[in-house]
Protein backbone atom coordinates (compact mmCIF):
# COMPACT_ATOMS: atom_id res chain seq x y z
CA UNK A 1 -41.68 -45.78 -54.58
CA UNK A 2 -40.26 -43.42 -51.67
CA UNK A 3 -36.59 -43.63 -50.50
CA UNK A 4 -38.37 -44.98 -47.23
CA UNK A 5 -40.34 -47.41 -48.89
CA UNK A 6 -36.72 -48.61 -50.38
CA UNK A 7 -35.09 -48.87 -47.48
CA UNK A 8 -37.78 -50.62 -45.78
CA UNK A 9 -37.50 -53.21 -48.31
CA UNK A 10 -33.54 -53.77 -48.22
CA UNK A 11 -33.81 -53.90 -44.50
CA UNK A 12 -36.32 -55.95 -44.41
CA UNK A 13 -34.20 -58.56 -47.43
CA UNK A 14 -31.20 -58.28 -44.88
CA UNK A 15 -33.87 -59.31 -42.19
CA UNK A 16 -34.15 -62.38 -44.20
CA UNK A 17 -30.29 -62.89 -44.38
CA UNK A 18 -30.67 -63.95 -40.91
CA UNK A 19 -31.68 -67.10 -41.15
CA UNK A 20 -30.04 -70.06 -42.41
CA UNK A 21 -32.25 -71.42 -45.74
CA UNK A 22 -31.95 -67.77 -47.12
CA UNK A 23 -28.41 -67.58 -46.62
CA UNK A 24 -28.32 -70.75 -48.48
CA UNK A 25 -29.61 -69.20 -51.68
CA UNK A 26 -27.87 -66.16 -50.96
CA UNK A 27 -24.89 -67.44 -51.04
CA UNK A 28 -24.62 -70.96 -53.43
CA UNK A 29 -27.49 -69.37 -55.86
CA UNK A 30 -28.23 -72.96 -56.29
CA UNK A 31 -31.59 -72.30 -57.29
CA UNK A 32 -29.65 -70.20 -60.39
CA UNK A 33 -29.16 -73.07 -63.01
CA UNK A 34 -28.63 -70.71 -65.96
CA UNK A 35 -29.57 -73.90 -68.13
CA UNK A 36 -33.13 -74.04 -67.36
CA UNK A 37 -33.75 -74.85 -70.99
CA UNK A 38 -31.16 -77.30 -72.07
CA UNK A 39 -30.79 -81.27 -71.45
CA UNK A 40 -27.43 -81.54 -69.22
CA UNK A 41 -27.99 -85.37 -70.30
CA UNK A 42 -27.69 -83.96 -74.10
CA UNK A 43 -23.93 -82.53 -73.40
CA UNK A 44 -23.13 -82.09 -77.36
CA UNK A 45 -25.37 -79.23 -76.79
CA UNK A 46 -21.73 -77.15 -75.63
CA UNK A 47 -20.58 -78.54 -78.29
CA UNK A 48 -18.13 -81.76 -77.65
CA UNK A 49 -18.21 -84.51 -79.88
CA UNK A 50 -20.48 -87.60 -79.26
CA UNK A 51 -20.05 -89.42 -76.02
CA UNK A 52 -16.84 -87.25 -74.93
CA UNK A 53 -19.12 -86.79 -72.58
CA UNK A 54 -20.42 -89.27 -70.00
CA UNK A 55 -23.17 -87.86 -67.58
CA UNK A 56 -24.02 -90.52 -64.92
CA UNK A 57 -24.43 -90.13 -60.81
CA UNK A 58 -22.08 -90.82 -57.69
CA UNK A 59 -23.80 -91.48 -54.70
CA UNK A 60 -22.87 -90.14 -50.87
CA UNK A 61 -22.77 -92.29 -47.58
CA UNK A 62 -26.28 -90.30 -46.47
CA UNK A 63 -27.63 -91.43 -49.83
CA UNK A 64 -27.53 -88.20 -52.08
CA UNK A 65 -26.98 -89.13 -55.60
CA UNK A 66 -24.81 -85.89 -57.08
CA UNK A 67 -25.16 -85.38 -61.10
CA UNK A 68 -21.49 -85.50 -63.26
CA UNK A 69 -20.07 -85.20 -66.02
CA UNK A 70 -16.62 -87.27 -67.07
CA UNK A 71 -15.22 -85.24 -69.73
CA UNK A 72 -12.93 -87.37 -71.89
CA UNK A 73 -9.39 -85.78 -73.05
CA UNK A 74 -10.22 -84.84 -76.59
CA UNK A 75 -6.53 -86.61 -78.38
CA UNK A 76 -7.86 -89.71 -76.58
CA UNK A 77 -11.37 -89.33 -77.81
CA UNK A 78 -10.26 -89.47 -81.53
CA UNK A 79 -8.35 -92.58 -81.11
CA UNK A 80 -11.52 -94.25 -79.91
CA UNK A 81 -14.00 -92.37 -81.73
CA UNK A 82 -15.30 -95.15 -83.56
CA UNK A 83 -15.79 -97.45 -80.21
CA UNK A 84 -17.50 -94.36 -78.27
CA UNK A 85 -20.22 -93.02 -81.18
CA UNK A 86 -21.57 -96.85 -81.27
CA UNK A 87 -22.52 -96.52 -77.62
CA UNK A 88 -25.94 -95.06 -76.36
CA UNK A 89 -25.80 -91.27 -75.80
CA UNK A 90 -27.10 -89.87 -72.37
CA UNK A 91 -27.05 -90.38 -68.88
CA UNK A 92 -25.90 -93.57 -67.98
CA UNK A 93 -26.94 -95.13 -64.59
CA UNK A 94 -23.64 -97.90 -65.15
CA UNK A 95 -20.78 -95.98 -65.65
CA UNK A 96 -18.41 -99.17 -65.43
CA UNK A 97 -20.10 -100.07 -68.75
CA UNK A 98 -19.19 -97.13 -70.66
CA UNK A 99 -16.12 -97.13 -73.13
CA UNK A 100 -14.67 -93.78 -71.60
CA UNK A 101 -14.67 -95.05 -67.93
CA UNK A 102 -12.89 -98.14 -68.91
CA UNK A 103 -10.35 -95.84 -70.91
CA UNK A 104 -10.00 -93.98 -67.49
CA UNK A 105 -9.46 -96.49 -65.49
CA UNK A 106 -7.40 -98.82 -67.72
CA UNK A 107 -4.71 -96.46 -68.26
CA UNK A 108 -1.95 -96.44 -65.63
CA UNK A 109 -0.57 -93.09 -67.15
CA UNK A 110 -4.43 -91.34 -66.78
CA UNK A 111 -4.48 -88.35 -65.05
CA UNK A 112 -8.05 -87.09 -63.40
CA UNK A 113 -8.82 -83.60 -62.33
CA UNK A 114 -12.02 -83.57 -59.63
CA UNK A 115 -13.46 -79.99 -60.71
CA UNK A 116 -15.36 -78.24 -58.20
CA UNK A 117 -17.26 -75.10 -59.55
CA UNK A 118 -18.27 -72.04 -57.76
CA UNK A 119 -21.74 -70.65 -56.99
CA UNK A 120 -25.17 -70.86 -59.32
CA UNK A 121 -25.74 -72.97 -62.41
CA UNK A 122 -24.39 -76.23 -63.02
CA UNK A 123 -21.88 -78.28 -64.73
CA UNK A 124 -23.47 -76.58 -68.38
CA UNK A 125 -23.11 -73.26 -67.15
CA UNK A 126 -21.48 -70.29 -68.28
CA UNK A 127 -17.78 -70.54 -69.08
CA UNK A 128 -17.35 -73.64 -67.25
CA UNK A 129 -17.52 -75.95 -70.41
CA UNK A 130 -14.51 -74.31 -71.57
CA UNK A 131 -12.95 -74.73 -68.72
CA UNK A 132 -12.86 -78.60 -69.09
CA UNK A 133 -11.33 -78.03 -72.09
CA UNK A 134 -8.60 -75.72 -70.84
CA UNK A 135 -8.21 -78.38 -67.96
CA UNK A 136 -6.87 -80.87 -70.58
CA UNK A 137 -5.33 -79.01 -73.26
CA UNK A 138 -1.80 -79.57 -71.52
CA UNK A 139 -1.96 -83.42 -72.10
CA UNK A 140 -5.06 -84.13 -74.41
CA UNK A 141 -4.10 -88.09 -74.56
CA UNK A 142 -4.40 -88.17 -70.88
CA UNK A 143 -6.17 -85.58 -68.18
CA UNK A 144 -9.91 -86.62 -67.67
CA UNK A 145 -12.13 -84.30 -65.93
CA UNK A 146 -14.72 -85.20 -63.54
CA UNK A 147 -17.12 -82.28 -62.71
CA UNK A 148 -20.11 -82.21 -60.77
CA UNK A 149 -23.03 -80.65 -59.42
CA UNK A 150 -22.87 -80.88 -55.13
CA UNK A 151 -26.43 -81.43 -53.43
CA UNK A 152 -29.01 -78.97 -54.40
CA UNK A 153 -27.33 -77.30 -57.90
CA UNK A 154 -28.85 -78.54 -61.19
CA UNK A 155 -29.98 -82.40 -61.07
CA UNK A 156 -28.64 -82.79 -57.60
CA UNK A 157 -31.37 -83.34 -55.00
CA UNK A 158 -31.10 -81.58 -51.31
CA UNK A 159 -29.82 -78.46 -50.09
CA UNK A 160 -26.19 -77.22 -49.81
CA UNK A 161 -24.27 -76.72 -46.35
CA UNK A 162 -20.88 -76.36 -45.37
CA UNK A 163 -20.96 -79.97 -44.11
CA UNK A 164 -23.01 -80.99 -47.11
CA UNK A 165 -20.79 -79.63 -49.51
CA UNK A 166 -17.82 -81.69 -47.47
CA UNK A 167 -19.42 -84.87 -47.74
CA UNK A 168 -20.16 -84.63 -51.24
CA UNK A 169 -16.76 -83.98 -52.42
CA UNK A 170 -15.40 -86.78 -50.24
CA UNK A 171 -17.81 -89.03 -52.12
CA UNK A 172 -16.46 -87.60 -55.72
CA UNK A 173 -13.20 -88.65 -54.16
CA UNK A 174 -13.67 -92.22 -52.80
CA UNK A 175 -15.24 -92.55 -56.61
CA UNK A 176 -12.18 -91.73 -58.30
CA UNK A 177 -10.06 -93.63 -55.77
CA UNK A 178 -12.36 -96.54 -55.37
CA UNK A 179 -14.49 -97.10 -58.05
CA UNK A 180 -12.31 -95.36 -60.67
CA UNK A 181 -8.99 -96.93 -59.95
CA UNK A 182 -6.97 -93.92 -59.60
CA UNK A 183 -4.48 -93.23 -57.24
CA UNK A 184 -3.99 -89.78 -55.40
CA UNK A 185 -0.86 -89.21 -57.12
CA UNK A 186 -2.46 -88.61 -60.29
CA UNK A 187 -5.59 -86.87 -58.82
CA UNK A 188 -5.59 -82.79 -59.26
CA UNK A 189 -8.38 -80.89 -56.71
CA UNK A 190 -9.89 -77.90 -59.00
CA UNK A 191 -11.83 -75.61 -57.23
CA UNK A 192 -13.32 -72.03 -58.01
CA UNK A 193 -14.77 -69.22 -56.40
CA UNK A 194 -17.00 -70.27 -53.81
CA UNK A 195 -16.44 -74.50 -53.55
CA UNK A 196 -11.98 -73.39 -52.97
CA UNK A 197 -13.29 -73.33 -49.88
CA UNK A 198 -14.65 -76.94 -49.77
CA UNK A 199 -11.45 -77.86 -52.22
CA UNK A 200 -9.28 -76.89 -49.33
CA UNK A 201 -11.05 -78.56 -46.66
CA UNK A 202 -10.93 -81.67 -48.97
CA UNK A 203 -7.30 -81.53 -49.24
CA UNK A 204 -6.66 -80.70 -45.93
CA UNK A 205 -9.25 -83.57 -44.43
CA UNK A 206 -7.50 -86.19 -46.77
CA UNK A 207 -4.00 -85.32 -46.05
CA UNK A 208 -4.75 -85.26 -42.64
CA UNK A 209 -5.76 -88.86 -41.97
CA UNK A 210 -4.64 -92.05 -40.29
CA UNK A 211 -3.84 -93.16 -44.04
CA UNK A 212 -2.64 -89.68 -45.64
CA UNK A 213 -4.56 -89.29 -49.45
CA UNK A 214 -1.75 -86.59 -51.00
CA UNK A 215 -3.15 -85.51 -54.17
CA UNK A 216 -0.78 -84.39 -57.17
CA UNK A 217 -2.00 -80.84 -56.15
CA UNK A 218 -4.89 -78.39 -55.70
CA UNK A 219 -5.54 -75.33 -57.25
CA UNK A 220 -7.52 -72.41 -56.34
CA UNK A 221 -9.22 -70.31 -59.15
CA UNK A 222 -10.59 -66.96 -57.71
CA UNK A 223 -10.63 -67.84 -53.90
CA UNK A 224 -12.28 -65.39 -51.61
CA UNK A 225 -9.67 -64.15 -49.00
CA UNK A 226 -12.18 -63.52 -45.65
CA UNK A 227 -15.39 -63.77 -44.86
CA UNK A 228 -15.49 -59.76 -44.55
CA UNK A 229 -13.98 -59.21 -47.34
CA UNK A 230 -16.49 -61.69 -49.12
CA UNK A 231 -19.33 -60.13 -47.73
CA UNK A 232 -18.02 -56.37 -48.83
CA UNK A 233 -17.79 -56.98 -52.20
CA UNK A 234 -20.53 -59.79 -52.65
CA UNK A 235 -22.45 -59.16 -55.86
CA UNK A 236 -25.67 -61.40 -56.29
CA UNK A 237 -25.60 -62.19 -60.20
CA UNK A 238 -22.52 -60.52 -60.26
CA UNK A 239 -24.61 -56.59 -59.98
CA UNK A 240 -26.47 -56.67 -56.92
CA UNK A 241 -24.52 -55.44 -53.48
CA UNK A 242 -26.84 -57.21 -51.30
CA UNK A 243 -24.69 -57.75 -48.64
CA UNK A 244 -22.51 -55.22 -48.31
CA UNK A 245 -23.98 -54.06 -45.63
CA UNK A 246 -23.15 -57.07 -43.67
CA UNK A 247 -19.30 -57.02 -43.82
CA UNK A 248 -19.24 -55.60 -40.12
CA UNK A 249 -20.94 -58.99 -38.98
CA UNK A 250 -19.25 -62.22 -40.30
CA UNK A 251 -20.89 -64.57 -37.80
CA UNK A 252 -24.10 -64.61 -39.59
CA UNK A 253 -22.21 -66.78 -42.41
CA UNK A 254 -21.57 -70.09 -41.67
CA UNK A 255 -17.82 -69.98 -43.57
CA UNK A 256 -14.56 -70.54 -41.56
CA UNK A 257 -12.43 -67.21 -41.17
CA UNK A 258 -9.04 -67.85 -43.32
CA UNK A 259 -7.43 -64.69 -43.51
CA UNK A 260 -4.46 -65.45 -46.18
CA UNK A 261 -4.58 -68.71 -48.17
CA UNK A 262 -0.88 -67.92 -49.28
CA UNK A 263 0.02 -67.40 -46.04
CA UNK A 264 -1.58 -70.45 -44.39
CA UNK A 265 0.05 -72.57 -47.50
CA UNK A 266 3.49 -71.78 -46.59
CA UNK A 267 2.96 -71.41 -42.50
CA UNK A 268 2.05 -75.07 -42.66
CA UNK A 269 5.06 -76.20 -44.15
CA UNK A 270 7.58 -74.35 -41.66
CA UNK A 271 7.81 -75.97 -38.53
CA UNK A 272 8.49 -72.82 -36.41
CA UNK A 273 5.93 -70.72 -38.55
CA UNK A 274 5.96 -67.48 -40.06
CA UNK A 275 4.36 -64.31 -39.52
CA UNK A 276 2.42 -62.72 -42.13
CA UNK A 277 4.92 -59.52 -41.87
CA UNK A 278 8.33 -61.62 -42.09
CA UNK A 279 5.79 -63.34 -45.48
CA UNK A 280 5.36 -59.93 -46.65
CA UNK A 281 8.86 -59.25 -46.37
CA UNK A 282 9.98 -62.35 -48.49
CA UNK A 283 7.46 -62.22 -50.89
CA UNK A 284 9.18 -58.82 -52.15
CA UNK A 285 12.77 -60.78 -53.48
CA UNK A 286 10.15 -63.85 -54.89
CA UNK A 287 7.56 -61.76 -56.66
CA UNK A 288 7.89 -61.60 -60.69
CA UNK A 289 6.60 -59.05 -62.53
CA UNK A 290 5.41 -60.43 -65.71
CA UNK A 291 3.80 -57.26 -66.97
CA UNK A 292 0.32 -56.57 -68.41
CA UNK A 293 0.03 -60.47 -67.13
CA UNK A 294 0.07 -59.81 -63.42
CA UNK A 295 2.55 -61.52 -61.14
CA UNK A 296 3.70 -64.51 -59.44
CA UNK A 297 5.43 -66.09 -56.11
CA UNK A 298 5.99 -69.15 -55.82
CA UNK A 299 7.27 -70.72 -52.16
CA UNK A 300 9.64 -74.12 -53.28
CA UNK A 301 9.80 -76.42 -50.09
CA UNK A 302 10.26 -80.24 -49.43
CA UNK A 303 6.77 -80.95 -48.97
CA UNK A 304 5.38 -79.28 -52.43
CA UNK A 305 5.90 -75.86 -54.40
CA UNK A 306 2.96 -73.58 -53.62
CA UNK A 307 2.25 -71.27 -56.39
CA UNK A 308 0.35 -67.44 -56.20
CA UNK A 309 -0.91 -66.09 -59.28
CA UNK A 310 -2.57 -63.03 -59.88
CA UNK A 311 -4.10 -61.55 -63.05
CA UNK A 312 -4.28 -57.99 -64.01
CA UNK A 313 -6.82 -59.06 -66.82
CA UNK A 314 -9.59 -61.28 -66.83
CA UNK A 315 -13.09 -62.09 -65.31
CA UNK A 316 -14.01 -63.98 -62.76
CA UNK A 317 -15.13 -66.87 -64.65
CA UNK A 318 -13.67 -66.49 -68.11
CA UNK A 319 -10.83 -66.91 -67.02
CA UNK A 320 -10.89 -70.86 -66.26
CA UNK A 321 -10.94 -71.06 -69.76
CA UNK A 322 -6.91 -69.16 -70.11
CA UNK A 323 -3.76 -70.60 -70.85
CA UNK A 324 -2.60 -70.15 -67.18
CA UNK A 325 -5.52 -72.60 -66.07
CA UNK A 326 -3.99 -74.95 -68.78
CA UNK A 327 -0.35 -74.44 -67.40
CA UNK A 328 -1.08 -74.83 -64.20
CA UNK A 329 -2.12 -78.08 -64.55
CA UNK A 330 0.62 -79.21 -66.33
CA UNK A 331 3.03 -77.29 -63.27
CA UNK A 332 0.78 -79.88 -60.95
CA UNK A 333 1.05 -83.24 -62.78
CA UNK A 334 4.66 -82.59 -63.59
CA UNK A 335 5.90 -81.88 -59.96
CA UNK A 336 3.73 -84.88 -58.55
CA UNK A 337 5.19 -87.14 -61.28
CA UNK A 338 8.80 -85.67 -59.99
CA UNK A 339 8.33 -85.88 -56.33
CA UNK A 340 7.19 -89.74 -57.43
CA UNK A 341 10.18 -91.06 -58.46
């Protein structure tokens, strides 16, 4: 094939880039399952124990019904092992019946992390199962994890949008509120790569209401900066530059512009604000250098501690599966239960 032919072709992909339903796949891969030939209702297929897993579906106000998994802390799954082999394996369309729910929601000391994964596959893919496990690891008698698959990925029916995506992790969270018994305190917001955008607009929508919903925190694994800067180093499968090209035109993408998320963070929390130079400036006496591990700021004010992290190791999705993951988690749950009493 020529070099014209080529470049017909790419042209006429970015073409297609223009409108919305290729976008779509574009950008959430959501036609990507990577587990195309394994049961996500068969989760001892990763490997957990029987029925630490609980698959079973939350449905949204338009009527979506969004596959999930509630992954049981594994210290509290020995102490009931007995009790949670008898049960049925599989998907369960009553989760209210299930021994692990009722351990959930029976426990006044249960913390539950809502996990929101990034772009492609499901909640079987890649390194995401050992992220659940990382997730818990700090208190194994007591963090549950509640991951799901938003409209359109895996067995979730529809097709994802900004607004879509919104909607269905307001549902996930009027589930663990509502149905599951939990209170915000002891609810951590997970979100990586591409859904820490909808994990921020979930925080920010719930803290933002008549009745404030504060969670005990919300971390951000791999968060893209800018739309640009998205576009410009956007790999399709991780190899494919697709959209490089694009980075000069940001309006085609239906994602708000947030220039700095650290920056934001702390600008919210000073009344008179803070420019991103004066932020630079600071940042300089708060940064510590931890070596071959990367570095860290953290921002301490009356309203929460906000926390920057940066690896000088690691891939994008292994890793969620790192002791840092693990400690942040703990960092999270401990400040909340501080700033409760």
């Amino acid at each position: 094939m020529s070099f014209a032919s080529l470049l017909g072709l790419y042209a006429s992909l970015l073409a297609l880039l223009t409108r919305p339903i290729f976008q779509s796949h574009a950008v959430y891969l959501h036609a990507v399952q990577l587990t195309w030939f394994k049961d996500l209702n068969v989760p001892e297929i990763w490997g957990f124990p029987k029925n630490q897993v609980t698959p079973f579906e939350i449905t949204t106000p338009d009527g979506n019904n969004l596959y999930a998994w509630h992954v049981l802390p594994i210290e509290l799954y020995r102490k009931h092992e007995l009790d949670l082999v008898a049960e049925p394996t599989g998907f369960t369309s009553d989760i209210r019946s299930r021994v692990g729910f009722q351990l959930l929601r029976d426990d006044p000391e249960a913390r539950l992390i809502l996990h929101f994964h990034g772009a492609g596959g499901t909640v079987g893919s890649g390194y995401r199962v050992n992220n659940y496990r990382a997730l818990s690891a700090g208190q194994p008698n007591k963090i549950h994890v509640l991951t799901f698959d938003c409209r359109g990925f895996g067995r979730s029916p529809g097709m994802p949008s900004q607004s879509g995506l919104t909607t269905d992790g307001l549902a996930v969270v009027d589930w663990a509120i509502n149905v599951a018994g939990i209170p915000p305190s002891r609810i951590l917001i997970f979100g990586q790569s591409m859904r820490t955008a909808v994990s921020v607009a979930i925080s920010e929508y719930s803290a933002l209401r008549s009745d404030p919903v504060v969670f005990a925190g919300t971390i951000l694994v791999a968060p893209f900066v800018d739309v640009p800067t998205l576009v410009s180093i956007y790999r399709i499968m991780g190899a494919i530059p697709l959209l490089s090209p694009l980075k000069r035109f940001p309006a085609l993408f239906n994602y708000p512009h947030t220039p700095t998320l650290f920056w934001y963070a702390v600008n919210a929390t000073i009344p008179t604000g803070i420019s991103r130079s004066e932020l630079e400036v600071k940042k300089i006496d708060r940064k510590i250098d931890l070596g071959a591990a990367g570095t860290i700021i953290e921002w301490n004010t009356e309203l929460g501690n906000i926390r920057e992290e940066i690896l000088k190791t690691g891939l994008h999705d292994v890793i969620m599966g790192y002791p840092v993951i693990t400690m942040a988690v703990m960092r999270a749950f401990e400040s909340a239960d501080v700033g409760s009493h």
